[in-house]
Protein backbone atom coordinates (compact mmCIF):
# COMPACT_ATOMS: atom_id res chain seq x y z
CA UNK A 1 121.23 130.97 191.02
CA UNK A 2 122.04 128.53 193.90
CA UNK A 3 121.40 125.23 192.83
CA UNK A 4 121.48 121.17 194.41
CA UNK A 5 124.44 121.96 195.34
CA UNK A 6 123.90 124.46 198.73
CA UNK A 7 121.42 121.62 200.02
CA UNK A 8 124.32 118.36 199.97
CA UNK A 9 126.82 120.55 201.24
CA UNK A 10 124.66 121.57 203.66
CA UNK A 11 123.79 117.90 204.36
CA UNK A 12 127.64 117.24 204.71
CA UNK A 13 128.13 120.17 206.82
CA UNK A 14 125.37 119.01 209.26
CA UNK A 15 126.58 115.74 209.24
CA UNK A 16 130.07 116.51 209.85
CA UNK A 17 128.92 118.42 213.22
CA UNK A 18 126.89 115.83 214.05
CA UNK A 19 130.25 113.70 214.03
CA UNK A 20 131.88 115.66 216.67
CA UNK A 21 129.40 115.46 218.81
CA UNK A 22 126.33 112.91 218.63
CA UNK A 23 123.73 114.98 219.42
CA UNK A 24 120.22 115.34 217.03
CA UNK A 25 120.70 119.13 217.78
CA UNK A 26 123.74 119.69 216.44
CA UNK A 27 121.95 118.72 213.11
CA UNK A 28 120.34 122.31 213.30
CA UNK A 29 123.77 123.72 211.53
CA UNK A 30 121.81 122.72 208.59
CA UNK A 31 119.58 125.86 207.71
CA UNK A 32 122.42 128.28 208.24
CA UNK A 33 124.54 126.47 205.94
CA UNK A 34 121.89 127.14 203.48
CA UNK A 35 122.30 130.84 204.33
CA UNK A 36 126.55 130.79 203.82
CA UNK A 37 125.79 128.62 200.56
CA UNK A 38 123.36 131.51 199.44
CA UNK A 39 125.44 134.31 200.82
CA UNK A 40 128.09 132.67 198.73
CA UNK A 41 126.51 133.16 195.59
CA UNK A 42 125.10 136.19 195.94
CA UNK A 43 128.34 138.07 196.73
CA UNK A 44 130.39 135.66 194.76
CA UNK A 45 133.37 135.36 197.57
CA UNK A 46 133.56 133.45 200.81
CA UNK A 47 133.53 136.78 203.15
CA UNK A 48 130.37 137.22 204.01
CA UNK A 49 129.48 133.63 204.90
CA UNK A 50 132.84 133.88 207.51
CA UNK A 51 131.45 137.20 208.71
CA UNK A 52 127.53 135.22 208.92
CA UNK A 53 129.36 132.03 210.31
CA UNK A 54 131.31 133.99 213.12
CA UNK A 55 128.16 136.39 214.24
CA UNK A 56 126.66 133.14 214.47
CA UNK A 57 128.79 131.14 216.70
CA UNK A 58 129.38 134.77 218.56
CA UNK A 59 125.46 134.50 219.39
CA UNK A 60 125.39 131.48 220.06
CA UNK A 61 127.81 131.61 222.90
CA UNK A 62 126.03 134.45 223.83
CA UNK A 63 122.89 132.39 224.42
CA UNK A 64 124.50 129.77 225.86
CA UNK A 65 126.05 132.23 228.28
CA UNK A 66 122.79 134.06 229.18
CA UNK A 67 121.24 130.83 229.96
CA UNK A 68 123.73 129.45 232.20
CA UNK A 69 124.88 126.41 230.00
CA UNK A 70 128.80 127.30 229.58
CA UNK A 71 130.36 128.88 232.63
């Protein structure tokens, strides 16, 4: 059962982005960090939320690429 918890750490894992860089989209980190929270307590470790987290960023960059923001 994933409980109030997933949603503040979310909140503090958005926020904490949104420190490095002060930009409204980097707020967005929000709803996956309600899918590593749940992936968390479904499997009970931390390895598939790394796995999620890292096929994440890999698309990401990806995107980024393929649309000609990063070089």
């Amino acid at each position: 059962q994933v409980g109030w918890a997933v949603p503040i750490t979310s909140l503090i894992f958005a926020l904490g982005h949104f420190a490095t860089e002060p930009s409204p989209a980097r707020l967005a980190v929000f709803f996956p960090s309600l899918v590593f929270g749940w992936l968390r307590a479904r499997s009970g470790g931390v390895g598939a939320a790394i796995a999620f987290h890292a096929a994440c960023n890999l698309f990401s960059a990806f995107l980024a690429r393929a649309y000609g923001l990063l070089p």
